[in-house]
Protein backbone atom coordinates (compact mmCIF):
# COMPACT_ATOMS: atom_id res chain seq x y z
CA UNK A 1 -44.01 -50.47 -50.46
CA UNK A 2 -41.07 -49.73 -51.36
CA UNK A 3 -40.74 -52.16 -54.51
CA UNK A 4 -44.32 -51.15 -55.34
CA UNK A 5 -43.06 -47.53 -55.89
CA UNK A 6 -39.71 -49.14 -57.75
CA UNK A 7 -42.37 -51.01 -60.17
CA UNK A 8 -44.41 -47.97 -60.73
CA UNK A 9 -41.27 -46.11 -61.49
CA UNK A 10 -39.86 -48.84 -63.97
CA UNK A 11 -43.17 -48.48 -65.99
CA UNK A 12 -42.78 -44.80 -66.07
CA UNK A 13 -39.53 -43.99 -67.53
CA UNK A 14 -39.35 -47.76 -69.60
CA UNK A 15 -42.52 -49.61 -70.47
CA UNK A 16 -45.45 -51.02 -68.18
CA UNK A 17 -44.57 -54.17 -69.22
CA UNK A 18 -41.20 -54.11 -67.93
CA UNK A 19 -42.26 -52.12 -64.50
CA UNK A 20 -45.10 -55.38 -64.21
CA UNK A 21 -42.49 -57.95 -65.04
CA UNK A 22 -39.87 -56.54 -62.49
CA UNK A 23 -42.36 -56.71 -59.89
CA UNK A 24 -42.97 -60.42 -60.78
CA UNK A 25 -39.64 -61.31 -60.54
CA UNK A 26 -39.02 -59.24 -57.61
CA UNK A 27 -42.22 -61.24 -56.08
CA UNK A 28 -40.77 -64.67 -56.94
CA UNK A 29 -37.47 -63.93 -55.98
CA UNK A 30 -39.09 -62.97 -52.67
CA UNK A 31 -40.92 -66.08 -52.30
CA UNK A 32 -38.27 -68.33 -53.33
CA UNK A 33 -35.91 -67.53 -50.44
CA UNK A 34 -39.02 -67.91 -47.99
CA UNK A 35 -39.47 -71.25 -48.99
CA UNK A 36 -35.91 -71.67 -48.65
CA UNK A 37 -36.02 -70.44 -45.27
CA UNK A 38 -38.80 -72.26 -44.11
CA UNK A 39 -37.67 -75.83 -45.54
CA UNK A 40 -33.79 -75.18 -43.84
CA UNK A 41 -34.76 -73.07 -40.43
CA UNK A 42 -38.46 -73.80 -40.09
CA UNK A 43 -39.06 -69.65 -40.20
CA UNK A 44 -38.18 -66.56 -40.54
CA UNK A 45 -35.66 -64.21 -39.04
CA UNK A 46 -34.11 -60.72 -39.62
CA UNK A 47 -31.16 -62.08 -41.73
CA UNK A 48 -33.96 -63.69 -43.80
CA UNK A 49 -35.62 -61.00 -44.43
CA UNK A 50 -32.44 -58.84 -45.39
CA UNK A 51 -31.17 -61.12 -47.55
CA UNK A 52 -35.54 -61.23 -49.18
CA UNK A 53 -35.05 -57.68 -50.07
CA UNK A 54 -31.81 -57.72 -51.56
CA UNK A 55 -32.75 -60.50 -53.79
CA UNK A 56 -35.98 -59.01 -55.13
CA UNK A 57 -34.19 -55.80 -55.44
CA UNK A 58 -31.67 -57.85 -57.44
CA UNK A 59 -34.29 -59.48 -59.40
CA UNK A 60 -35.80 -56.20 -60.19
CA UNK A 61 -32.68 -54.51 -61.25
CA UNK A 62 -32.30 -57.55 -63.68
CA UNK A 63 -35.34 -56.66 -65.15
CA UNK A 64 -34.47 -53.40 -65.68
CA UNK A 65 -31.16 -53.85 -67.15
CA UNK A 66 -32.69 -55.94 -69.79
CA UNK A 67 -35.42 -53.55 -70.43
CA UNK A 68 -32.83 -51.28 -71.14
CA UNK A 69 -30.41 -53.74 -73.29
CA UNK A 70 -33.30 -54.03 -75.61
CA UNK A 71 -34.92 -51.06 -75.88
């Protein structure tokens, strides 16, 4: 929810397009440490799910920071 409301905010005060692309990247960052998790521990656990936020935060922030750097 919360990167939902991040997204929505990106396309308000940049562009849509950056707000949807952020959200993408935030989505495959997300998904990319699952399947990390699942091929190395065979699940999921609270550590795994700390360190999924903070990279789709990271991912999104990316975004962001190039959204601005080429504005």
């Amino acid at each position: 929810i919360g990167g939902l409301f991040a997204g929505i905010g990106g396309s308000v005060v940049l562009s849509p397009e950056a707000g949807v692309l952020a959200l993408v990247a935030g989505g495959l960052a997300l998904a990319m440490v699952r399947a990390l998790a699942m091929r190395k521990i065979g699940g999921q656990t609270g550590d795994v799910c700390g360190a999924g936020q903070v990279m789709a935060e990271t991912a999104m922030l990316a975004v962001y920071a190039a959204a601005v750097a080429f504005r």
